[in-house]
Protein backbone atom coordinates (compact mmCIF):
# COMPACT_ATOMS: atom_id res chain seq x y z
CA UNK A 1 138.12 173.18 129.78
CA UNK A 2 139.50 176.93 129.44
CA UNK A 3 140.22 179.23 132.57
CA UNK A 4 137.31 181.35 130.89
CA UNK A 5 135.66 181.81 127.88
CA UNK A 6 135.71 184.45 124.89
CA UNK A 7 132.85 186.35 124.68
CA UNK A 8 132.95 189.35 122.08
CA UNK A 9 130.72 192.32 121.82
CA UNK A 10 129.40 194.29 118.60
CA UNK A 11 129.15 198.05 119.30
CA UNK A 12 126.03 200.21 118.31
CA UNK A 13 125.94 200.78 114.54
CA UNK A 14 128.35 198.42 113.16
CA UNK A 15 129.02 197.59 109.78
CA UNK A 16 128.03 194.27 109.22
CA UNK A 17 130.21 193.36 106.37
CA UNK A 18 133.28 194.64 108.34
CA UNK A 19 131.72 192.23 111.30
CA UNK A 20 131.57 189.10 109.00
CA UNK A 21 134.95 189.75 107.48
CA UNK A 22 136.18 189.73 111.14
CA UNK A 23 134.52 187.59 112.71
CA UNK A 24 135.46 184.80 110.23
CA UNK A 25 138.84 185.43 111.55
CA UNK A 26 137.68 185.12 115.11
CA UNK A 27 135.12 182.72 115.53
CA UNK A 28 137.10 179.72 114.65
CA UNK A 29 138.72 180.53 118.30
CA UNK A 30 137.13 177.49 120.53
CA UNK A 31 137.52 179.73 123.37
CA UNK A 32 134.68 182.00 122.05
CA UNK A 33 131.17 180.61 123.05
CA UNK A 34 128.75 183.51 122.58
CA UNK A 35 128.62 186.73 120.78
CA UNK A 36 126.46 190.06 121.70
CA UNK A 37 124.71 192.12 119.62
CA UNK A 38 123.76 195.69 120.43
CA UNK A 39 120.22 197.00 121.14
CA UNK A 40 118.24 198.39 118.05
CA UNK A 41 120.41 196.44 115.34
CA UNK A 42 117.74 195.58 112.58
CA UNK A 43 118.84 193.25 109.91
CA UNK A 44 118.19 192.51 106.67
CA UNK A 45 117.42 189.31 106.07
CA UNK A 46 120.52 187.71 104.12
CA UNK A 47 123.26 189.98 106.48
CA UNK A 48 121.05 187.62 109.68
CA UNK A 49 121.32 184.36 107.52
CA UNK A 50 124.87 185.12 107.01
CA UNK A 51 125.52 185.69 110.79
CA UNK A 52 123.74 183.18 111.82
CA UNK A 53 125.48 180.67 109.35
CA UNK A 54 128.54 181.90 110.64
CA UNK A 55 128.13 181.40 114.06
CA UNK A 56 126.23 178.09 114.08
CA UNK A 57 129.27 176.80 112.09
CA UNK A 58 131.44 177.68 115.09
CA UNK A 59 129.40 176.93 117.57
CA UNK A 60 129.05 180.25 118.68
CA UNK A 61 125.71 181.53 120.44
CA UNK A 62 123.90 184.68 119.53
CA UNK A 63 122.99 186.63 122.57
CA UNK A 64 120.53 190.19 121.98
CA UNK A 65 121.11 193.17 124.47
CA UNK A 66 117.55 194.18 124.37
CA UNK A 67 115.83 196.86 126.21
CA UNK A 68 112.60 195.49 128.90
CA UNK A 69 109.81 196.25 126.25
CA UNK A 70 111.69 194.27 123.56
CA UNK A 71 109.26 196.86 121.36
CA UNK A 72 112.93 198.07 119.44
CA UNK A 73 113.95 194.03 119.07
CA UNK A 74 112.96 192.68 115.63
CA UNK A 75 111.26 189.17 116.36
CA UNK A 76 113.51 187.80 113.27
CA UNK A 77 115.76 188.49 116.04
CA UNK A 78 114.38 187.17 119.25
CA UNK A 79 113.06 183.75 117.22
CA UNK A 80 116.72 182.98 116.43
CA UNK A 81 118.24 184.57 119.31
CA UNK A 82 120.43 181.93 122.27
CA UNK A 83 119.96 184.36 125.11
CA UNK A 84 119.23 188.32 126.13
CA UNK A 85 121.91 190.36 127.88
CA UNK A 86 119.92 193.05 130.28
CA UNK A 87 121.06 195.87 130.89
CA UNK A 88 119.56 196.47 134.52
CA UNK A 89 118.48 194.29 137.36
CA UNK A 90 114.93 195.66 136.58
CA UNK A 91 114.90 195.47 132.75
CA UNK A 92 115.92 191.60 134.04
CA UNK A 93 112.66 191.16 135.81
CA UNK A 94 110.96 192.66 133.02
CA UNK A 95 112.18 190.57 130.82
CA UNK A 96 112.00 187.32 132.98
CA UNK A 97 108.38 187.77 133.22
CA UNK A 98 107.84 188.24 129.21
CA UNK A 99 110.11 185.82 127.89
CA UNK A 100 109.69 183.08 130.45
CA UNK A 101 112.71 180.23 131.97
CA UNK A 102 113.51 178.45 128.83
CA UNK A 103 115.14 181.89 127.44
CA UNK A 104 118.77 182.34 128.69
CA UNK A 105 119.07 185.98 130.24
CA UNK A 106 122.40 187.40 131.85
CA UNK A 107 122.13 190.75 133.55
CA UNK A 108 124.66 193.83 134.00
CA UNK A 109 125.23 194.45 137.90
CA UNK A 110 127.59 197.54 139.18
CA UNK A 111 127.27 196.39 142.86
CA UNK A 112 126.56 193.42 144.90
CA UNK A 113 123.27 194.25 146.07
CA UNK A 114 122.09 194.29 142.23
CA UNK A 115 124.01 190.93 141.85
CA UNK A 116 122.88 189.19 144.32
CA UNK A 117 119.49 190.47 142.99
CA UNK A 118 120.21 189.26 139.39
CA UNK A 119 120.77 185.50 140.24
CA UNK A 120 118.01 185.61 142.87
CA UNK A 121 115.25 186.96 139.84
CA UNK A 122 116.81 184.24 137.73
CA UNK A 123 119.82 185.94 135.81
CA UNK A 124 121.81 182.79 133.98
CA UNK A 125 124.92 185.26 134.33
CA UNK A 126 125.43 188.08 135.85
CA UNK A 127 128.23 191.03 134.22
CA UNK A 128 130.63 193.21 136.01
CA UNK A 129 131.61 196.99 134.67
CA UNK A 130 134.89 197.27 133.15
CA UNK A 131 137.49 197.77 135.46
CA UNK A 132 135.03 196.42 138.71
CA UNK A 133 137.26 193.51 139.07
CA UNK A 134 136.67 193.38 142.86
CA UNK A 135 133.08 192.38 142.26
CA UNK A 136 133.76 189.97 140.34
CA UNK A 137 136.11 187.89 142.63
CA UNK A 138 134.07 188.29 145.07
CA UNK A 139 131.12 186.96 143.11
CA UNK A 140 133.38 183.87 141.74
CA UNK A 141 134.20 183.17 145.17
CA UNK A 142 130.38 183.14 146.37
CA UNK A 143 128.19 182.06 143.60
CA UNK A 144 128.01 179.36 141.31
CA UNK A 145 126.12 181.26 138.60
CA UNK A 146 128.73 182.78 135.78
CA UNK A 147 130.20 185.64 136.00
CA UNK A 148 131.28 188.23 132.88
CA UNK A 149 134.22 190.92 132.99
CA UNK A 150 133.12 193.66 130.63
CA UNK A 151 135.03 196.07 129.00
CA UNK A 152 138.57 193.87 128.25
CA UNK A 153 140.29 195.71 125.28
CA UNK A 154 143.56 193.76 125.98
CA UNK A 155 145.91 191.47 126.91
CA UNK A 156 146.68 193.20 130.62
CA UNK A 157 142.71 193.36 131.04
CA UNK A 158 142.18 189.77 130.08
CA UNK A 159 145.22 188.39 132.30
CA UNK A 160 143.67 190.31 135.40
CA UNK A 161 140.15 189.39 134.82
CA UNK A 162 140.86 185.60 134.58
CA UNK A 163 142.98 186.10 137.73
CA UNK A 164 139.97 187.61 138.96
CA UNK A 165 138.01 184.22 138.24
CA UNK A 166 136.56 185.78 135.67
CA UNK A 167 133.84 183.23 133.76
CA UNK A 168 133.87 185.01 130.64
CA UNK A 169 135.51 188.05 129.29
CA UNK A 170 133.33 190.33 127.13
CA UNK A 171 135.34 191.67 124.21
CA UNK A 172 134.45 195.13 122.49
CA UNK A 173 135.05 194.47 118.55
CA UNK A 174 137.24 197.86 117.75
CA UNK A 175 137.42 197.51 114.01
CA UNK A 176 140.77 198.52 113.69
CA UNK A 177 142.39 195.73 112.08
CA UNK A 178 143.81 194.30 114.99
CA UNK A 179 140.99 192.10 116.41
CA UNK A 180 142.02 188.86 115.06
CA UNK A 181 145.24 189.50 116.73
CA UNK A 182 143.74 190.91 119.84
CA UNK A 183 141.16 187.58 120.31
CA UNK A 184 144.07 185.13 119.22
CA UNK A 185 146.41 186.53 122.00
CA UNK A 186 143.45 186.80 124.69
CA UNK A 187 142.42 183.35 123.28
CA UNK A 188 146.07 182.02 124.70
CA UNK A 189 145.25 183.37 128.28
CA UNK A 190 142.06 182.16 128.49
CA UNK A 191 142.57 178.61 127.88
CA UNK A 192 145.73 178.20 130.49
């Protein structure tokens, strides 16, 4: 088992052949699990086979940041989807309510009241703002339920996040020809 898991993050208006190119690189990492897309991405249908090829090969699950109406979320999407990432504790309950308990849904929280919240309205993980490592070792040290580290851009992030008991560290993709480097030297760290 690894200290934590890998867990990166596609920013708002990517370029999906740039993503696949990299993400072949990256995905072969057993430390990553689960990827996130960003709200409003609309596929066409062979650049969704192709991800989804991609990450079923690797074992990788697809997770949707999707708003509470899920009116922006195309249901190619949400039919091949693992799990939602919410952005609030309310969008959560929203969601909760339309989707049902079979649908894995993990929940940003900036505070423990929200947190605490989350796992009580049935939040699978809950996710800590970048640089809020406080909340989440206190979180790791209370709950069972996962807990994310958002915002890790490097190697000094990732080493105090998994000190932090970190469950899972959620990666921005920065396109900048370093990723593959970048996951392959946070993928070290993670599975000491």
């Amino acid at each position: 088992m690894t200290a934590c898991d890998l867990y990166p993050v596609l920013p708002a208006g990517f370029n999906v052949e740039a993503a696949l190119e990299v993400l072949r690189d990256i995905l072969v990492l057993p430390e990553i699990t689960a990827l996130r897309l960003p709200p409003g991405w609309t596929p066409e249908t062979t650049q969704l086979s192709r991800l989804v090829d991609l990450l079923h090969a690797n074992g990788v699950a697809m997770i949707l940041e999707v708003g509470p109406t899920l009116s922006d979320t195309p249901k190619s999407l949400l039919g091949l989807c693992d799990g939602l990432h919410a952005a609030t504790i309310e969008d959560l309950v929203t969601l909760r309510g339309k989707v049902g308990s079979d649908m894995p849904i993990g929940c940003l929280c900036t505070n423990r009241d929200d947190a605490m919240k989350a796992g009580e309205s049935g939040a699978d993980y809950v996710a800590f703002p970048a640089g809020n490592l406080e909340l989440v070792t206190w979180w790791s040290s209370v709950m069972e339920l996962p807990g994310v580290a958002e915002g890790i851009v490097n190697t000094q992030d990732a080493s105090s996040a998994i000190t932090a008991s970190a469950d899972f560290l959620a990666i921005p993709l920065q396109f900048d020809g370093k990723d593959a480097e970048r996951f392959s030297a946070m993928a070290v760290l993670a599975g000491d």
